[in-house]
PDB file of N, CA and C in Angstrom:
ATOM      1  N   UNK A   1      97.808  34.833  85.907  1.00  0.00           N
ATOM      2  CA  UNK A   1      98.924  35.388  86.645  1.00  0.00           C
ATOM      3  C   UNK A   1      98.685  35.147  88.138  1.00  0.00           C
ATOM      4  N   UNK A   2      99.415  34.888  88.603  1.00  0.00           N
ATOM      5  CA  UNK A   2      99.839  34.106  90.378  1.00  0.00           C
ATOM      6  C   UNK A   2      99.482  36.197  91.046  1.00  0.00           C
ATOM      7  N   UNK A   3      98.456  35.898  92.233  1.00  0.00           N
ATOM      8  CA  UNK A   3      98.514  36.823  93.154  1.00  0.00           C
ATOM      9  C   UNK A   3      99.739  36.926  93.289  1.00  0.00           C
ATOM     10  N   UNK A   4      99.550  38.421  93.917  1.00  0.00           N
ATOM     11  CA  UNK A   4     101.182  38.968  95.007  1.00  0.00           C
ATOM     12  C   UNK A   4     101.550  38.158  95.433  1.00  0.00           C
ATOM     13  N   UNK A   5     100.753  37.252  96.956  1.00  0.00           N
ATOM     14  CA  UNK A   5     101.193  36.872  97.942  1.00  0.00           C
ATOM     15  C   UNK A   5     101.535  35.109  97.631  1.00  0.00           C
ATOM     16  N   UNK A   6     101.181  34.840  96.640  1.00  0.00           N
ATOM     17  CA  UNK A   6     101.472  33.676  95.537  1.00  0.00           C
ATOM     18  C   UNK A   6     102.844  33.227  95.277  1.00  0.00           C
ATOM     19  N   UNK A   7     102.790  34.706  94.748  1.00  0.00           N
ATOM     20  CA  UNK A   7     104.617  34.922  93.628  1.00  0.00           C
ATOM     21  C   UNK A   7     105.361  35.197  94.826  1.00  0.00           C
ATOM     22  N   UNK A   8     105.129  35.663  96.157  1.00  0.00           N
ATOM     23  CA  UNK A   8     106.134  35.756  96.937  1.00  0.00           C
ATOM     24  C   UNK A   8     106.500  34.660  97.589  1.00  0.00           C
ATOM     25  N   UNK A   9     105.619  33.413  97.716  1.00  0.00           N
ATOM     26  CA  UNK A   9     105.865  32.476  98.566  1.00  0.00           C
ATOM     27  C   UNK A   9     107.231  31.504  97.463  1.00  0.00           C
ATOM     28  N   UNK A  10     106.375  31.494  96.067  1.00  0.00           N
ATOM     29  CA  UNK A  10     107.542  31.192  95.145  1.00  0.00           C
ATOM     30  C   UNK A  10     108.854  31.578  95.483  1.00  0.00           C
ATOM     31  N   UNK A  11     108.997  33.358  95.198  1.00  0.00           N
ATOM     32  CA  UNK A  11     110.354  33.670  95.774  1.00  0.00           C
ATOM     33  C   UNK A  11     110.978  33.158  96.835  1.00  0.00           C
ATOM     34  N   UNK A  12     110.284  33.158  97.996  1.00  0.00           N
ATOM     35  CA  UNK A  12     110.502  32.804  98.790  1.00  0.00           C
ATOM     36  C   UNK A  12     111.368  31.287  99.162  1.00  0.00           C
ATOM     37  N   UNK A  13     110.556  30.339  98.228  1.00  0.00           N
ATOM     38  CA  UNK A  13     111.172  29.285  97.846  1.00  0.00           C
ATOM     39  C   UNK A  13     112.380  28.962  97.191  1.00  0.00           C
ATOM     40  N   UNK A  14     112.324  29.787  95.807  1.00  0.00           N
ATOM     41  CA  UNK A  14     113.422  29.897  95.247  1.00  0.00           C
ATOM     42  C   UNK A  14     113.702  31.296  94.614  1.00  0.00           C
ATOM     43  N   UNK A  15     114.855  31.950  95.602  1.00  0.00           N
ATOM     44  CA  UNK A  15     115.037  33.041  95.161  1.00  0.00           C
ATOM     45  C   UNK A  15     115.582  33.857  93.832  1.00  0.00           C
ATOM     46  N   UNK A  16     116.645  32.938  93.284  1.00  0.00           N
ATOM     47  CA  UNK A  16     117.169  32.517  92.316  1.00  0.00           C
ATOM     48  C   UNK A  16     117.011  32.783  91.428  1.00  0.00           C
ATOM     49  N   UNK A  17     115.600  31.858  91.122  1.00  0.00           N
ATOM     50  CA  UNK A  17     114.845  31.230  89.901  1.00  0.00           C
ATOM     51  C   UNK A  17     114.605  33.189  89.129  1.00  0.00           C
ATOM     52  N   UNK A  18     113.927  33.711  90.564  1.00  0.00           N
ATOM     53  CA  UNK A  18     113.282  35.215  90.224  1.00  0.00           C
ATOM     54  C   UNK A  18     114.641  36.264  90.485  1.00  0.00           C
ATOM     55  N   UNK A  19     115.133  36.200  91.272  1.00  0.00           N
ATOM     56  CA  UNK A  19     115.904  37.600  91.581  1.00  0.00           C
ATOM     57  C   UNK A  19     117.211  37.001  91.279  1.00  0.00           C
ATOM     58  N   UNK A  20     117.832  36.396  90.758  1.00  0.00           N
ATOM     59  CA  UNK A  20     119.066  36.088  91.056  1.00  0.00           C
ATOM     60  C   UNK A  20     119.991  35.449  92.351  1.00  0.00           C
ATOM     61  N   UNK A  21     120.021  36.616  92.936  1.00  0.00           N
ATOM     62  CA  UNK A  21     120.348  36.508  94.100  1.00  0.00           C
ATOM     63  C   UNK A  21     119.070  37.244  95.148  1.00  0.00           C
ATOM     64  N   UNK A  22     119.196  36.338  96.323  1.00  0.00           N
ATOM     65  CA  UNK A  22     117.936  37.039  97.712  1.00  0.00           C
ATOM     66  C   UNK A  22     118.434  37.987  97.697  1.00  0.00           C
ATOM     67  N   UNK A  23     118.151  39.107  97.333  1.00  0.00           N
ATOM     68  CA  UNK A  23     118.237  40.468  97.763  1.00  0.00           C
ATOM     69  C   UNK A  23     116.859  40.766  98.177  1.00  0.00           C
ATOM     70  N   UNK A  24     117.205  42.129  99.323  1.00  0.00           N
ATOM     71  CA  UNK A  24     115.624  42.713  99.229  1.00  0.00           C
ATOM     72  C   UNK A  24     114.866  43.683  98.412  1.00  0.00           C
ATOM     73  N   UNK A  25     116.642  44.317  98.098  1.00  0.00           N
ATOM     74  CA  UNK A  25     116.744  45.243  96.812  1.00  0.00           C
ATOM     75  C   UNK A  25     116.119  44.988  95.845  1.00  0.00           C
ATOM     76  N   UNK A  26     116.439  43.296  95.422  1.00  0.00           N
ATOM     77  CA  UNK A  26     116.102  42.821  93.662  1.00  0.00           C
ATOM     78  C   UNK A  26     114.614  42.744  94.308  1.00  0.00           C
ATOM     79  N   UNK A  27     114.277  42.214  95.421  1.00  0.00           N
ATOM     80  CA  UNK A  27     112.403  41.846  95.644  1.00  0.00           C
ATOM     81  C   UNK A  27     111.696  43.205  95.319  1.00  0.00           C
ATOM     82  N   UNK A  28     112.363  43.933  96.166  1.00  0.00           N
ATOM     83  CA  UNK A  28     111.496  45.401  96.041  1.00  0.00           C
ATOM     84  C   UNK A  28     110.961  45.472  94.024  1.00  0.00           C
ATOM     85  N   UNK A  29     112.293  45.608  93.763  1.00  0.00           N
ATOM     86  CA  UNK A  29     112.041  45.919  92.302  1.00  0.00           C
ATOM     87  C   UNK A  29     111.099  44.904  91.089  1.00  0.00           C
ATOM     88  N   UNK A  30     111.287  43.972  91.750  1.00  0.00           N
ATOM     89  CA  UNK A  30     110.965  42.591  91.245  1.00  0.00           C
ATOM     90  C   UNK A  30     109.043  42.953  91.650  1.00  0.00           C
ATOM     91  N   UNK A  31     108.992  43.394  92.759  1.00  0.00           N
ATOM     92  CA  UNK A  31     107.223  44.048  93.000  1.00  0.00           C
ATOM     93  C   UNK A  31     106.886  44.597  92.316  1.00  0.00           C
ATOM     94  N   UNK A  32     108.176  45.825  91.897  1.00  0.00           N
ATOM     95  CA  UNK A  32     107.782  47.118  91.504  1.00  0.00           C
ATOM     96  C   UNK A  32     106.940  46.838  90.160  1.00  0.00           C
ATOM     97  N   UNK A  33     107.921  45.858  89.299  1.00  0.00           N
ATOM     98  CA  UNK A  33     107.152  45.405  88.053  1.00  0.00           C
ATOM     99  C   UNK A  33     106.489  44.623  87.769  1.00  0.00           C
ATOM    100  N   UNK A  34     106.163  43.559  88.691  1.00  0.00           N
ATOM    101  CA  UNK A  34     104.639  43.060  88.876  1.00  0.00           C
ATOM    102  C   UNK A  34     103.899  43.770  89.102  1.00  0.00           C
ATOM    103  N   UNK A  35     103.505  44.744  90.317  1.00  0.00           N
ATOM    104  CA  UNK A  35     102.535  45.871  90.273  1.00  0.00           C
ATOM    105  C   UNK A  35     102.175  46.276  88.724  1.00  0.00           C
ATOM    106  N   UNK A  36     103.231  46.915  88.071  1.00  0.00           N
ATOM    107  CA  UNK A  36     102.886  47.454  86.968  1.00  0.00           C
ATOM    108  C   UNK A  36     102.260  46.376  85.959  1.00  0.00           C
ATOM    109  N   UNK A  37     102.865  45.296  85.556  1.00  0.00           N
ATOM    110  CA  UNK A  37     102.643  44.208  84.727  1.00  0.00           C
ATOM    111  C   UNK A  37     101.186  44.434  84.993  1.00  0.00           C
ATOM    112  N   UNK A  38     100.598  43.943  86.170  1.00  0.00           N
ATOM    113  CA  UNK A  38      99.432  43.080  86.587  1.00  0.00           C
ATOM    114  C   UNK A  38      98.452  44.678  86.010  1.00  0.00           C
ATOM    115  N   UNK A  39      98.632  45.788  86.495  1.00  0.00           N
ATOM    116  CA  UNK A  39      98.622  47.043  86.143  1.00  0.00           C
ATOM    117  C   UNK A  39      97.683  47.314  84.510  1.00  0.00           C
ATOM    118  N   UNK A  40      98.756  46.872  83.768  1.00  0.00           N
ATOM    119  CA  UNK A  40      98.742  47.455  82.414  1.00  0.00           C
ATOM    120  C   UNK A  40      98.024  46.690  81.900  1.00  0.00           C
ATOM    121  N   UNK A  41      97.564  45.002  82.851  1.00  0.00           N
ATOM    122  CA  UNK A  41      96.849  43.928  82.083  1.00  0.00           C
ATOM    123  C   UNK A  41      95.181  43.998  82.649  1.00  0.00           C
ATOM    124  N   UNK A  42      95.569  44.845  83.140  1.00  0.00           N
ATOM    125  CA  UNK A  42      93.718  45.119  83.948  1.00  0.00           C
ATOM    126  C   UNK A  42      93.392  44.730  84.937  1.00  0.00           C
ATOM    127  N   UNK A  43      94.243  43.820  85.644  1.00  0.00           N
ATOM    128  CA  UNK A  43      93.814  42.747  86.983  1.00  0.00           C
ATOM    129  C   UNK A  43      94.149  43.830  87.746  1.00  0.00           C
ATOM    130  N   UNK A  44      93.308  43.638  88.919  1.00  0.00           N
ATOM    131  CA  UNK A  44      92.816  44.266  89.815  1.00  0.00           C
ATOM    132  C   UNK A  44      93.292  44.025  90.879  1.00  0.00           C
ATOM    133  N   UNK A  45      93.997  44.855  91.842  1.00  0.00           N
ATOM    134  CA  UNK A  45      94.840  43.666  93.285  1.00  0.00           C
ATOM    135  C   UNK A  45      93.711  43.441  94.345  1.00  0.00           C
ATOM    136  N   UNK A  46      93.820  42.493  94.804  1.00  0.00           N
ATOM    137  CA  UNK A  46      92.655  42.079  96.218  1.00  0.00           C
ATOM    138  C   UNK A  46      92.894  43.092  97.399  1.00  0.00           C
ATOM    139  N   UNK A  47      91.906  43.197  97.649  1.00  0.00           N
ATOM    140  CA  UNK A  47      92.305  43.653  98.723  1.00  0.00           C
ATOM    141  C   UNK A  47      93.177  43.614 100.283  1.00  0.00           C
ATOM    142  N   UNK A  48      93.267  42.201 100.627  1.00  0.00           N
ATOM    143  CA  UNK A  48      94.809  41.963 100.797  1.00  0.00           C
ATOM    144  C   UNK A  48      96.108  42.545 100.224  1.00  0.00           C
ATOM    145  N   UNK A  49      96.021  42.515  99.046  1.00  0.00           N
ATOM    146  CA  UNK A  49      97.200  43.305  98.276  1.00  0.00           C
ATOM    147  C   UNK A  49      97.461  44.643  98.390  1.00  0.00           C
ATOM    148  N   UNK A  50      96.239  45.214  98.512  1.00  0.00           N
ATOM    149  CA  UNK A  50      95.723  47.171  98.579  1.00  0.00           C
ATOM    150  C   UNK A  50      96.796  46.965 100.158  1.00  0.00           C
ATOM    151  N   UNK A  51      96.291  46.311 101.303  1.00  0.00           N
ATOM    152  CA  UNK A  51      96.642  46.737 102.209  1.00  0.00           C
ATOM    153  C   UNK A  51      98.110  46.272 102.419  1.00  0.00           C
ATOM    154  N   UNK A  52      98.999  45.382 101.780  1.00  0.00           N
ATOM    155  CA  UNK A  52     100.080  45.481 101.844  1.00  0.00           C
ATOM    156  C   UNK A  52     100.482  46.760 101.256  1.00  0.00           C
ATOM    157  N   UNK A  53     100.213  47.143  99.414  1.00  0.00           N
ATOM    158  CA  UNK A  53     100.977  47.937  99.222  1.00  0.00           C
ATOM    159  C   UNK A  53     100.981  49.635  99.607  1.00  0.00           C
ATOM    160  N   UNK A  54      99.765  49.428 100.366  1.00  0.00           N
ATOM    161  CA  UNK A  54      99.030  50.822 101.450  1.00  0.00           C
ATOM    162  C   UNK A  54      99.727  51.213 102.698  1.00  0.00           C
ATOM    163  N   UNK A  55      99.646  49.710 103.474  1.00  0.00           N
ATOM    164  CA  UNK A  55     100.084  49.772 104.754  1.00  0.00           C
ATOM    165  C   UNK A  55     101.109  49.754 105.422  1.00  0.00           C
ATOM    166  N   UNK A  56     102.081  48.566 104.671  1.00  0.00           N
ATOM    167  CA  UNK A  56     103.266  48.070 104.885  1.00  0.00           C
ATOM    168  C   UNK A  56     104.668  48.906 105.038  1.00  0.00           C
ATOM    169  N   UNK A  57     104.589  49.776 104.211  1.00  0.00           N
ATOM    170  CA  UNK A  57     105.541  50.960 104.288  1.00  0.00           C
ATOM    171  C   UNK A  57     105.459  51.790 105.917  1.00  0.00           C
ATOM    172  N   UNK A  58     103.735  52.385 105.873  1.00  0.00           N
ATOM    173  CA  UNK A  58     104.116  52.590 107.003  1.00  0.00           C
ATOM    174  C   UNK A  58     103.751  52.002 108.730  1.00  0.00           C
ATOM    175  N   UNK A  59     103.551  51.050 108.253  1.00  0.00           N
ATOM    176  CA  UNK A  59     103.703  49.967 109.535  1.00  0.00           C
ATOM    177  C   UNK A  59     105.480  49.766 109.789  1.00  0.00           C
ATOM    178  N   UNK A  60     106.184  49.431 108.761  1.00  0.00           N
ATOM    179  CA  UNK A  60     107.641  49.400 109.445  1.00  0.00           C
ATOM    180  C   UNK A  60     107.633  50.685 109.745  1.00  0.00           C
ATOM    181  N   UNK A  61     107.999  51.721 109.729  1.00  0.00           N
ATOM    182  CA  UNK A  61     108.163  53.148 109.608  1.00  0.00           C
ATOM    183  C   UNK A  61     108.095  52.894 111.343  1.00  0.00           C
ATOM    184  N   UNK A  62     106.776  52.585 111.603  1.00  0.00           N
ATOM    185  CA  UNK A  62     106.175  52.894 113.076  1.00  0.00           C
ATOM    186  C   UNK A  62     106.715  51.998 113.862  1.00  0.00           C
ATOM    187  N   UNK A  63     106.775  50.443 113.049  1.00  0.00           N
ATOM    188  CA  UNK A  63     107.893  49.431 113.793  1.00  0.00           C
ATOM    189  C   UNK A  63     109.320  49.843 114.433  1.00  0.00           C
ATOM    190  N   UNK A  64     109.853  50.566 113.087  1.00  0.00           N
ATOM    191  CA  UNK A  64     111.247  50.822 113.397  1.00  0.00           C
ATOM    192  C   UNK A  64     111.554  52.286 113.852  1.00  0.00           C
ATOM    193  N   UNK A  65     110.478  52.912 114.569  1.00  0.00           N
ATOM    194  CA  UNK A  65     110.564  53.951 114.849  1.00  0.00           C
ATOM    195  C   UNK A  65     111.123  55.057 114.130  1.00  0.00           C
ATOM    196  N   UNK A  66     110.860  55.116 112.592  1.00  0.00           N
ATOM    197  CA  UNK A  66     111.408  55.981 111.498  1.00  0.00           C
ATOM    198  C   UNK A  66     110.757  56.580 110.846  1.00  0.00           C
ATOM    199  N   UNK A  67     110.812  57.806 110.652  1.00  0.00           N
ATOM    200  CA  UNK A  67     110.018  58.720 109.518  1.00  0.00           C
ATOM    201  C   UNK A  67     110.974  59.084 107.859  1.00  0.00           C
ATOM    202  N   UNK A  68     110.241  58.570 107.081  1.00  0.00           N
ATOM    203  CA  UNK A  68     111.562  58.694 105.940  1.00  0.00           C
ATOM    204  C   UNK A  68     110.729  58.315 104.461  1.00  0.00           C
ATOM    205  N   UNK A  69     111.177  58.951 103.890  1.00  0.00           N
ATOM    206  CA  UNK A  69     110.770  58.619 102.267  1.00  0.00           C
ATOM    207  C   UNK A  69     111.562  56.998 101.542  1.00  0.00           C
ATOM    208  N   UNK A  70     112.385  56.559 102.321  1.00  0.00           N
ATOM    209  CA  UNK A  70     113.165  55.311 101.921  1.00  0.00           C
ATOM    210  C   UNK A  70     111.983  54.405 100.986  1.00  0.00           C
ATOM    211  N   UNK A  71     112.504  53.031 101.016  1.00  0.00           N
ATOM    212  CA  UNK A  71     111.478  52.734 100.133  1.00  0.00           C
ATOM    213  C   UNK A  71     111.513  51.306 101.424  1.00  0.00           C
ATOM    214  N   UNK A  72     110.421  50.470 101.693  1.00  0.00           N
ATOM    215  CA  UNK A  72     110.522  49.778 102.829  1.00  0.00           C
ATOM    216  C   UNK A  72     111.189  48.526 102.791  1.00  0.00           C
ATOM    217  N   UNK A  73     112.169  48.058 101.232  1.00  0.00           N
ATOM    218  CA  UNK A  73     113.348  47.779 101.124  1.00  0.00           C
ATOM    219  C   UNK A  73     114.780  48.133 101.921  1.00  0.00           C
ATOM    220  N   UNK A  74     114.646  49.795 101.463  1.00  0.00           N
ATOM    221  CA  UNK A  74     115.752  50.141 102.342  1.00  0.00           C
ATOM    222  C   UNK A  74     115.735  50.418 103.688  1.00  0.00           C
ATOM    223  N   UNK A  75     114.593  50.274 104.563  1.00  0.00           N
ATOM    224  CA  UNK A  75     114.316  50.838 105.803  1.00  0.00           C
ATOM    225  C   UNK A  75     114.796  48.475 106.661  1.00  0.00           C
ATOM    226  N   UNK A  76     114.566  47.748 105.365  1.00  0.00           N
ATOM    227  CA  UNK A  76     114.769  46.664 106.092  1.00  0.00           C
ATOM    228  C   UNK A  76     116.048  46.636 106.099  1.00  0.00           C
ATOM    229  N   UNK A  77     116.871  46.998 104.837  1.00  0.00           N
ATOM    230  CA  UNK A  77     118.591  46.825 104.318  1.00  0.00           C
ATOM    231  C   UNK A  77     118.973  47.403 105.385  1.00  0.00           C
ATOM    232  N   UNK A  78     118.729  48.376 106.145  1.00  0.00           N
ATOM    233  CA  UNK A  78     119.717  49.899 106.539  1.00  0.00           C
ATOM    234  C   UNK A  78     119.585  48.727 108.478  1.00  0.00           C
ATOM    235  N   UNK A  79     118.328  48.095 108.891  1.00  0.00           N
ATOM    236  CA  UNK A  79     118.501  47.319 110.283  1.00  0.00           C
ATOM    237  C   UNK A  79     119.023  45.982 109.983  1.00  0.00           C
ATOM    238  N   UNK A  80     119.555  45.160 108.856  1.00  0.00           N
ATOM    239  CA  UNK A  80     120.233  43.624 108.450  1.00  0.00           C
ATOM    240  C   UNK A  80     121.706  44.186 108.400  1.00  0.00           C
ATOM    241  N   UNK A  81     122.055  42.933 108.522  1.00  0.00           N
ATOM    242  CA  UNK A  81     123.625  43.064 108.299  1.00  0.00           C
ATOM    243  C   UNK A  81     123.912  43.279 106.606  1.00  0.00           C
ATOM    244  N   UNK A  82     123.805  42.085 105.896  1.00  0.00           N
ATOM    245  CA  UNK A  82     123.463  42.206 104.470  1.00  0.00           C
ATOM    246  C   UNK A  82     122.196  41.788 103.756  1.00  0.00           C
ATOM    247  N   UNK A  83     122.600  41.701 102.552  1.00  0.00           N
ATOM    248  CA  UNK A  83     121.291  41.272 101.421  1.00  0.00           C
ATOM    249  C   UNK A  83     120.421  39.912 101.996  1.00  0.00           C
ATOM    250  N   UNK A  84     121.080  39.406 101.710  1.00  0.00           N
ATOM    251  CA  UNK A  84     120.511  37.691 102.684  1.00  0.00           C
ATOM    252  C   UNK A  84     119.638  37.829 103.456  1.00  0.00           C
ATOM    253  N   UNK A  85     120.258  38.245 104.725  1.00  0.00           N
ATOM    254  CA  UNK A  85     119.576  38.935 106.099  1.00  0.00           C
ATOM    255  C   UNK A  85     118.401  39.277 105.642  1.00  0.00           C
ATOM    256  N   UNK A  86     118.869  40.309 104.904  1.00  0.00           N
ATOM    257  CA  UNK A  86     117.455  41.460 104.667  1.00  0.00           C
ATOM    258  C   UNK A  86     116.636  40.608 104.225  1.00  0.00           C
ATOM    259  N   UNK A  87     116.645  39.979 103.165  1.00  0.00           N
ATOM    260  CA  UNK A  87     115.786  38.848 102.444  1.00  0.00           C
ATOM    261  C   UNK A  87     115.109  38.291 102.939  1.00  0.00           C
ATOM    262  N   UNK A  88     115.744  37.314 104.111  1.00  0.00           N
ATOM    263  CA  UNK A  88     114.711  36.833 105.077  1.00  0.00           C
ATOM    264  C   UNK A  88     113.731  37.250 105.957  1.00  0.00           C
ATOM    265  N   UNK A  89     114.746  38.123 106.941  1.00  0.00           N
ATOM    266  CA  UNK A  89     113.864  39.459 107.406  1.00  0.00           C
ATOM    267  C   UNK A  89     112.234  39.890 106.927  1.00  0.00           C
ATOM    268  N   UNK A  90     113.133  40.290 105.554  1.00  0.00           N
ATOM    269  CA  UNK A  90     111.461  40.935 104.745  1.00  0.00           C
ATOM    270  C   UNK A  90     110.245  39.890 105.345  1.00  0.00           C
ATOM    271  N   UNK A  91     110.491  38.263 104.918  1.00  0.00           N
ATOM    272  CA  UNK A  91     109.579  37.868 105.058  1.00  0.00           C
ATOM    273  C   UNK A  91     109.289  37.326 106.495  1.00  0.00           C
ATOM    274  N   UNK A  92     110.109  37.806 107.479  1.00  0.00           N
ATOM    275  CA  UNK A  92     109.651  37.397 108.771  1.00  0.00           C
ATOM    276  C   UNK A  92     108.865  38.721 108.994  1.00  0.00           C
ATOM    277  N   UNK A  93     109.066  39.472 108.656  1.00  0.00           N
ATOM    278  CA  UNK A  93     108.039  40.737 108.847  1.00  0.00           C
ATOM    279  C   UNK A  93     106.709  41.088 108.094  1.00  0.00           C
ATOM    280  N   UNK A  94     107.134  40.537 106.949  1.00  0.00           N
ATOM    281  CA  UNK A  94     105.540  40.252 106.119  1.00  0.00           C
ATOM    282  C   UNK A  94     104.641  39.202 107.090  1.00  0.00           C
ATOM    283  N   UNK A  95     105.345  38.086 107.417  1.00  0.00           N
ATOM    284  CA  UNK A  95     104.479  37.535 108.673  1.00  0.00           C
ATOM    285  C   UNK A  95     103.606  38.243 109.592  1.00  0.00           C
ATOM    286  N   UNK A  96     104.647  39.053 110.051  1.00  0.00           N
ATOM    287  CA  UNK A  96     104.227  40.058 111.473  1.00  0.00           C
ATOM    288  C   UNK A  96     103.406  40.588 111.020  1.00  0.00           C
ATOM    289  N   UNK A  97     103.473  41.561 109.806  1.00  0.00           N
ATOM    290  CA  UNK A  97     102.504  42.379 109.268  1.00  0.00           C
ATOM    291  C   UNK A  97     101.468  41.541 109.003  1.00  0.00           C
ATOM    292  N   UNK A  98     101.050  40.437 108.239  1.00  0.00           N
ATOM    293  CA  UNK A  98      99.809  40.015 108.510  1.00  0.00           C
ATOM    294  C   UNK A  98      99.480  39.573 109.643  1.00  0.00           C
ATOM    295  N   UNK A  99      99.968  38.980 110.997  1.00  0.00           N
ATOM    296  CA  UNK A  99      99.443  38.296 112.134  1.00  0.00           C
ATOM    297  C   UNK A  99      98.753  39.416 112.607  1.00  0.00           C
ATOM    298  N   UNK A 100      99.203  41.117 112.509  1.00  0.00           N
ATOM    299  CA  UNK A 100      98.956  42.264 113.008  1.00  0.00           C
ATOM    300  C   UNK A 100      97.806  42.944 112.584  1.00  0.00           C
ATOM    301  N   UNK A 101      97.571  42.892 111.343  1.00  0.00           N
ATOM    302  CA  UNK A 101      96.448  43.248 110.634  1.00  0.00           C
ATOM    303  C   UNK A 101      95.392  42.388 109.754  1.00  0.00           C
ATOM    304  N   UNK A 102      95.617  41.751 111.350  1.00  0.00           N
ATOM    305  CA  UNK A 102      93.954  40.292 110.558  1.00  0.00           C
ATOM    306  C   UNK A 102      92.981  41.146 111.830  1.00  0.00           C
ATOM    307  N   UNK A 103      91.592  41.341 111.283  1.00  0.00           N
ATOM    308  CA  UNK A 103      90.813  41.953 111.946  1.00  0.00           C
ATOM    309  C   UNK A 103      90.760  41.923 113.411  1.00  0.00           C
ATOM    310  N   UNK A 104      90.482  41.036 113.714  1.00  0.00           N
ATOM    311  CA  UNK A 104      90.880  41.132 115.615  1.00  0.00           C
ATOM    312  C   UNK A 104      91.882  41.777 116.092  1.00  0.00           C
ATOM    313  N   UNK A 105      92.952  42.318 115.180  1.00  0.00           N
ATOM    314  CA  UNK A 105      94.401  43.190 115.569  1.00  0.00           C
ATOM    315  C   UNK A 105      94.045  44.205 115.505  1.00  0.00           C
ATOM    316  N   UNK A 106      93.219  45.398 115.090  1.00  0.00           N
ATOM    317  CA  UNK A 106      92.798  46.166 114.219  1.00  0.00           C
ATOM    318  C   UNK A 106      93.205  47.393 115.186  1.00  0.00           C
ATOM    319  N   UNK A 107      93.152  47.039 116.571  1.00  0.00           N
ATOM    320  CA  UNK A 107      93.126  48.050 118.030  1.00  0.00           C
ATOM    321  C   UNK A 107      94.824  48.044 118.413  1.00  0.00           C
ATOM    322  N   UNK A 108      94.983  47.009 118.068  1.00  0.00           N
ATOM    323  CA  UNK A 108      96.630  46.282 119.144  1.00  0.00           C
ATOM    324  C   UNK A 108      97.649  47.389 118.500  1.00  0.00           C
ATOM    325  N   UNK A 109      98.320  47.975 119.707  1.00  0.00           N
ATOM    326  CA  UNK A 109      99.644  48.578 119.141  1.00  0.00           C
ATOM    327  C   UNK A 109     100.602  47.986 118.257  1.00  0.00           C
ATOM    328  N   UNK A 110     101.542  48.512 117.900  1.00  0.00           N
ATOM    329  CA  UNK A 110     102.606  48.002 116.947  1.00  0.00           C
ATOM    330  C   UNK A 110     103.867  48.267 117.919  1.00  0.00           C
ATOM    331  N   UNK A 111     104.291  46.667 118.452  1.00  0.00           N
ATOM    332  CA  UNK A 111     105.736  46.950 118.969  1.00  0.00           C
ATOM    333  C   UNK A 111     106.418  47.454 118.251  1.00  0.00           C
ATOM    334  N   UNK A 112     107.506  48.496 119.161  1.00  0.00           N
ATOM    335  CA  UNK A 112     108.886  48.635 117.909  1.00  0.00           C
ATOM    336  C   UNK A 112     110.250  48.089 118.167  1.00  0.00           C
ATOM    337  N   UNK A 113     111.060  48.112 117.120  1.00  0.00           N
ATOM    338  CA  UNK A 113     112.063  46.775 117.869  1.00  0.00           C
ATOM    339  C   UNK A 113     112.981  47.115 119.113  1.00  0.00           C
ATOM    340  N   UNK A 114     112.857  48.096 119.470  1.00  0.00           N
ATOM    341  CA  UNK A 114     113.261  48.536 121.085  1.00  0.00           C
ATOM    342  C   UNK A 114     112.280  47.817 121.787  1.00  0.00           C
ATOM    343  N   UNK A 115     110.576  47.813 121.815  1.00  0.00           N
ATOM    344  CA  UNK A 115     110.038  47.452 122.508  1.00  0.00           C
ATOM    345  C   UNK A 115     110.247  45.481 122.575  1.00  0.00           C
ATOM    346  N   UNK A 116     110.525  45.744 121.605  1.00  0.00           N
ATOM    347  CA  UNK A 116     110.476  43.987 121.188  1.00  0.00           C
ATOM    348  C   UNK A 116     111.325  43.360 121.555  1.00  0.00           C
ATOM    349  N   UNK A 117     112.618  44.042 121.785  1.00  0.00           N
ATOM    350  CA  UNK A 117     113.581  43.504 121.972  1.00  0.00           C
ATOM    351  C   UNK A 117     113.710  43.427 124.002  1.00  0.00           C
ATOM    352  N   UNK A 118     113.296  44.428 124.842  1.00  0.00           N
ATOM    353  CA  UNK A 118     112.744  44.285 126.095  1.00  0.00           C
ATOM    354  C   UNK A 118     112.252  42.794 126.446  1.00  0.00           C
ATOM    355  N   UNK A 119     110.556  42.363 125.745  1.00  0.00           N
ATOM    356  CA  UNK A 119     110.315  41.245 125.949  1.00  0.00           C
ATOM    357  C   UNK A 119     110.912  39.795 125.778  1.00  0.00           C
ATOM    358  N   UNK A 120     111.580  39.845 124.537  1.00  0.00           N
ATOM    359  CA  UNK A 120     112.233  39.184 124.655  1.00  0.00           C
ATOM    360  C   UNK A 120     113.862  38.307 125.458  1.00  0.00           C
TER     361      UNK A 120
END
């Protein structure tokens, strides 16, 4: 079975093939049951994986200046225009999130998109 960050680059490629349509909705869910799959078969996630499905929630949270039980699907849906958007989005921010938390980042604040949007 293909790591997380494996099966997402797939999606990524072809959204289709896996979700139907790019949603971020169908990705979220589309995790939800890989987690479990990989889960019930004994494999173990890397630790890369621990810290996406650890961190990532609330790294946007702090990105987007939000406190909320949402799921970090809907915290991307609720700042995109639509599904699409969001889709891509997700993975321009899965970017961010790893450029941010490769060890030498470990200190660096987390812009939020007010701040981000200033520099730019």
């Amino acid at each position: 079975m293909a790591g997380l960050f494996e099966i997402l680059d797939q999606i990524k490629a072809r959204p289709g093939m896996y979700l139907g349509n790019p949603s971020v909705e169908n990705l979220f869910m589309f995790l939800v049951g890989y987690k479990t799959a990989r889960r019930e078969l004994g494999i173990e996630p890397t630790e890369e994986e621990l810290k996406f499905y650890g961190d990532f929630q609330p790294w946007l949270q702090e990105k987007f200046n939000i406190r909320t039980n949402n799921s970090w699907a809907a915290l991307i849906q609720f700042h995109s225009v639509n599904q699409k958007e969001a889709f891509d989005r997700f993975f321009h921010l899965l970017d961010e999130f790893h450029q941010v938390n490769q060890p030498e980042n470990y200190n660096s604040p987390i812009p939020n998109e007010s701040e981000k949007l200033k520099i730019s």
